[in-house]
C-alpha atoms as a PDB file:
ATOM      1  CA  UNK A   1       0.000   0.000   0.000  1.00  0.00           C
ATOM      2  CA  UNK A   2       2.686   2.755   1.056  1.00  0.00           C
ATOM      3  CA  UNK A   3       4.508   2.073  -2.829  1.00  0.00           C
ATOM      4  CA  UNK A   4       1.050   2.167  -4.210  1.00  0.00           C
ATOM      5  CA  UNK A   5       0.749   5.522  -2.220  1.00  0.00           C
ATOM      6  CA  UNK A   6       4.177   6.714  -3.384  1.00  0.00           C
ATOM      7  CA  UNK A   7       5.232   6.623   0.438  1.00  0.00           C
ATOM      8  CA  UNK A   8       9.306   6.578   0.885  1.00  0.00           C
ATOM      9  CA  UNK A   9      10.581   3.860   3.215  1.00  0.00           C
ATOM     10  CA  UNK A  10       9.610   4.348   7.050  1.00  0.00           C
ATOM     11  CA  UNK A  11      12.573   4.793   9.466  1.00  0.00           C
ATOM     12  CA  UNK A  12      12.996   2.137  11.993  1.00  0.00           C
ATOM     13  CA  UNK A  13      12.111   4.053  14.609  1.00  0.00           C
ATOM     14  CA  UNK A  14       8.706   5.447  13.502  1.00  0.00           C
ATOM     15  CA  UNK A  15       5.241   4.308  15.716  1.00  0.00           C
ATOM     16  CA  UNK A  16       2.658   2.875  14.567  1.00  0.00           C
ATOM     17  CA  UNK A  17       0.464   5.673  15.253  1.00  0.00           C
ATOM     18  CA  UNK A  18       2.301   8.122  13.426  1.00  0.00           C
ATOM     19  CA  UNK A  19       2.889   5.862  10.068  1.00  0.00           C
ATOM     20  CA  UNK A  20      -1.023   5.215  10.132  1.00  0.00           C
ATOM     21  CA  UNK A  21      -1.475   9.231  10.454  1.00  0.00           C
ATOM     22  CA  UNK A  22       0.526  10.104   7.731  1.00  0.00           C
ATOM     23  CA  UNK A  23      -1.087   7.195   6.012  1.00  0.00           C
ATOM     24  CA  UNK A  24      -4.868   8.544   6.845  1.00  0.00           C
ATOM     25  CA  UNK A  25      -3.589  11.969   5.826  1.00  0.00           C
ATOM     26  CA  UNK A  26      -2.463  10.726   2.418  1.00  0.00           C
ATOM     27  CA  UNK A  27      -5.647   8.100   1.986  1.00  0.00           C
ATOM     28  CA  UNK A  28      -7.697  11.604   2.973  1.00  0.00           C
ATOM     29  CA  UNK A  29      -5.588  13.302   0.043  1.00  0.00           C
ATOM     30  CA  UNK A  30      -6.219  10.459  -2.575  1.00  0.00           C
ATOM     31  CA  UNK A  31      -9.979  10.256  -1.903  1.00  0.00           C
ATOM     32  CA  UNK A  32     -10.773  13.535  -2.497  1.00  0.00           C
ATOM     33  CA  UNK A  33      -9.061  12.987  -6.401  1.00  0.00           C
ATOM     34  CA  UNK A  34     -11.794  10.466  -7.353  1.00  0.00           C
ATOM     35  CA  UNK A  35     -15.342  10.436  -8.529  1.00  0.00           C
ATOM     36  CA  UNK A  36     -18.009  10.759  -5.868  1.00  0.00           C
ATOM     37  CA  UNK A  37     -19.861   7.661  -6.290  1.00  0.00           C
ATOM     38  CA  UNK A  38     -16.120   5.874  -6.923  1.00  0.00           C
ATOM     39  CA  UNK A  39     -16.202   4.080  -3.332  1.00  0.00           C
ATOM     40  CA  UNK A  40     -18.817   1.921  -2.066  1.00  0.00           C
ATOM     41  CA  UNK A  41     -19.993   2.217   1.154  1.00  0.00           C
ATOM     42  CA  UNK A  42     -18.365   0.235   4.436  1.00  0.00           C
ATOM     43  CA  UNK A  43     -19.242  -2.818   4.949  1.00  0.00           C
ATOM     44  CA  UNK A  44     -18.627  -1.857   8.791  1.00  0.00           C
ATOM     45  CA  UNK A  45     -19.585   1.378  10.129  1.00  0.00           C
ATOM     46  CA  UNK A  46     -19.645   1.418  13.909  1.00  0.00           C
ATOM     47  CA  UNK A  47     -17.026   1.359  16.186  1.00  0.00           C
ATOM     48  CA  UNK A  48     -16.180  -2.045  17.078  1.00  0.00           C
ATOM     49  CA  UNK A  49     -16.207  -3.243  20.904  1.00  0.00           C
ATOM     50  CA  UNK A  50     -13.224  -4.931  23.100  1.00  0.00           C
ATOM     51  CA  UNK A  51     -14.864  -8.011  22.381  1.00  0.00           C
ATOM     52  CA  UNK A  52     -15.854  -8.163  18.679  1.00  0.00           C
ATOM     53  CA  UNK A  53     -12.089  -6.858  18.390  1.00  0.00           C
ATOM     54  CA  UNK A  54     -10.864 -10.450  20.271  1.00  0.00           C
ATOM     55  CA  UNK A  55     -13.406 -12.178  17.669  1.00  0.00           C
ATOM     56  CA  UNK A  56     -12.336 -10.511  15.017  1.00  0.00           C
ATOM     57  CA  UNK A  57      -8.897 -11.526  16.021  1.00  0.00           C
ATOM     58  CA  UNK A  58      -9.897 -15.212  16.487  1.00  0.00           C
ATOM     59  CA  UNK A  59     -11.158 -15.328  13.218  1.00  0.00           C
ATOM     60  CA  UNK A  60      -8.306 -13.714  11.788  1.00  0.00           C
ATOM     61  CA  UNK A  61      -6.348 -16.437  13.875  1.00  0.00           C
ATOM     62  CA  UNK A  62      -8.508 -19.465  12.357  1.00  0.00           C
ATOM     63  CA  UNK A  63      -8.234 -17.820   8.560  1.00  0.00           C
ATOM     64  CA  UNK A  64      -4.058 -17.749   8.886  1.00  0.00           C
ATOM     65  CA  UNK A  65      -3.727 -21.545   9.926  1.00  0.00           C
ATOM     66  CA  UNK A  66      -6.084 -22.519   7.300  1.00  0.00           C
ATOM     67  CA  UNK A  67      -4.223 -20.147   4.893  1.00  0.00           C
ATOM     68  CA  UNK A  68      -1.071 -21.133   6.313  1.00  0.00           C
ATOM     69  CA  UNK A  69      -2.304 -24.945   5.582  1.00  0.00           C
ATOM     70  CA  UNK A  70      -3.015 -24.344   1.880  1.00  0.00           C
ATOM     71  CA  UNK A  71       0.138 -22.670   1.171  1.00  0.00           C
ATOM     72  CA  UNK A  72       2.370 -25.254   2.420  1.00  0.00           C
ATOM     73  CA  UNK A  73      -0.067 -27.720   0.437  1.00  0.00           C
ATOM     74  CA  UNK A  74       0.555 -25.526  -2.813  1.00  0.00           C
ATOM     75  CA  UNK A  75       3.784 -25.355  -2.668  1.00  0.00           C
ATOM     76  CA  UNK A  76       4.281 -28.984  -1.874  1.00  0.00           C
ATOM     77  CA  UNK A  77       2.168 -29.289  -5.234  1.00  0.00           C
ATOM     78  CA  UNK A  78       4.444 -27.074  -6.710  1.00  0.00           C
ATOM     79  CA  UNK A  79       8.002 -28.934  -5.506  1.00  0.00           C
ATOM     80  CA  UNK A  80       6.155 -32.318  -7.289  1.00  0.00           C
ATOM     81  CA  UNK A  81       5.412 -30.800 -10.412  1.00  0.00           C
ATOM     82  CA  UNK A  82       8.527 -29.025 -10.878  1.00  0.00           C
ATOM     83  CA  UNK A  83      10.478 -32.606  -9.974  1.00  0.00           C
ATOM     84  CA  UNK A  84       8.041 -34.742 -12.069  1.00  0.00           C
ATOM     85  CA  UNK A  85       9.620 -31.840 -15.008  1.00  0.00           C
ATOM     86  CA  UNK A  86      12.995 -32.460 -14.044  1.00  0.00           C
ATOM     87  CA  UNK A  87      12.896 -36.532 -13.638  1.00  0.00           C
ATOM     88  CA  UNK A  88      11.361 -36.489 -17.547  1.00  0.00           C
ATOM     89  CA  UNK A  89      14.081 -34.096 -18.847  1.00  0.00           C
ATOM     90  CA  UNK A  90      16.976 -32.229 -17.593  1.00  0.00           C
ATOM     91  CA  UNK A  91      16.075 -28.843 -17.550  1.00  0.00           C
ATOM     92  CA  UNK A  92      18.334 -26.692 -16.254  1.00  0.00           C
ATOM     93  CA  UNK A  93      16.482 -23.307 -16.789  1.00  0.00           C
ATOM     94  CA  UNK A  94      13.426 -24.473 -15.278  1.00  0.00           C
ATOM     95  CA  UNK A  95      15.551 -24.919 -12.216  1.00  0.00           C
ATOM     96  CA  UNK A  96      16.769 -21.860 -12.298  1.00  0.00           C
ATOM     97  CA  UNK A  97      13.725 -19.781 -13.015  1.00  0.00           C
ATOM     98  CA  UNK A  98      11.803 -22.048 -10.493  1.00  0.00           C
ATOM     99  CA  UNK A  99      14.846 -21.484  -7.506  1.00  0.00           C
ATOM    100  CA  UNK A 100      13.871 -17.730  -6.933  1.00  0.00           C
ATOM    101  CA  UNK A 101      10.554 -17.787  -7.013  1.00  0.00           C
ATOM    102  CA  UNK A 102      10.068 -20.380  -5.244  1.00  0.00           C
ATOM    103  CA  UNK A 103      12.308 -18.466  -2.643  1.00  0.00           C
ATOM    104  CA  UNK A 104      10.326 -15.328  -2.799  1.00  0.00           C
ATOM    105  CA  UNK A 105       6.871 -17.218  -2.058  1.00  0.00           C
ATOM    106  CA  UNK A 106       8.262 -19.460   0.614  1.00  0.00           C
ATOM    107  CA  UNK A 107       9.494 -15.926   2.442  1.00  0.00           C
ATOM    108  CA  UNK A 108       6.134 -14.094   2.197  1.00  0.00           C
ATOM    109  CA  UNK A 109       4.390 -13.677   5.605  1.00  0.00           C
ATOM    110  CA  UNK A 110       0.388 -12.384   5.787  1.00  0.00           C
ATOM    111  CA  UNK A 111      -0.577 -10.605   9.235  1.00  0.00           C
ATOM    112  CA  UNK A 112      -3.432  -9.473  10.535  1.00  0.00           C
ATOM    113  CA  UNK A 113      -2.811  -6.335   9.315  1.00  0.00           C
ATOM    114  CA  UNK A 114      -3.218  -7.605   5.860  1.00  0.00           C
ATOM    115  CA  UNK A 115      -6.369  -9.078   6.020  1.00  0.00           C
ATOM    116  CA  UNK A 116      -8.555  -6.271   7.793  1.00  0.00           C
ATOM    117  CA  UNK A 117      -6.800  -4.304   4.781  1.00  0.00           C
END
C-alpha cells in the first residue's frame, strides 16, 4: 500500500500511530481525487467493541492456519510438479527460473494487518 501511495521507506524508529497518520492523511488526500460515487460504502460502520475486536482476532487467527495450511499444500504441489519436469528431462532453466521464485513465495508472511486491509 505505502509504494502504491508513493510513500518513501519508514525509518525504523517510527510508531505505529504516526505511520497510520501520515497514512490517513495521504488516503484523505487520494480520496478527495476520485469520482463521488467511486467508493462503495463500508461494509462496517460502527465502532467495534473490546470483544468483537478479540473475535475478530480469532477469526483472523482461524483464517491464517487454514491459509497457512493451503500454502504449504501448494507449494508442496508445486516442488512435485517441478520434480516430475525435471525426472522427464533435464532442464536446467526451469531450475533456475523455479529457484527464486520459489524463494520469494516461501518468504512471504500475511498478518493481521493484511487481512482487515
Amino acid at each position: 500500500m505505502l509504494v502504491i501511495l508513493k510513500f518513501q521507506k519508514p525509518p525504523d524508529n517510527i510508531s505505529p500511530d504516526l505511520l497510520f497518520s501520515r497514512l490517513e492523511t495521504k488516503l484523505s488526500e487520494v480520496l478527495k481525487t476520485v469520482p463521488p460515487n467511486h467508493l462503495d460504502k463500508p461494509l462496517i460502520d460502527v465502532e467495534l467493541s473490546a470483544k468483537q475486536w478479540e473475535k475478530l482476532g480469532q477469526l483472523q487467527e482461524e483464517m491464517h492456519k487454514e491459509y497457512i495450511v493451503r500454502r504449504e499444500m501448494l507449494l508442496k504441489r508445486l516442488d512435485v510438479t517441478v520434480q516430475s519436469f525435471l525426472v522427464r528431462t533435464n532442464l536446467k532453466i526451469l531450475v533456475y527460473t523455479y529457484r527464486p521464485i520459489y524463494s520469494m513465495i516461501t518468504s512471504l508472511k500475511i498478518v493481521q494487518f493484511h487481512l482487515v486491509v
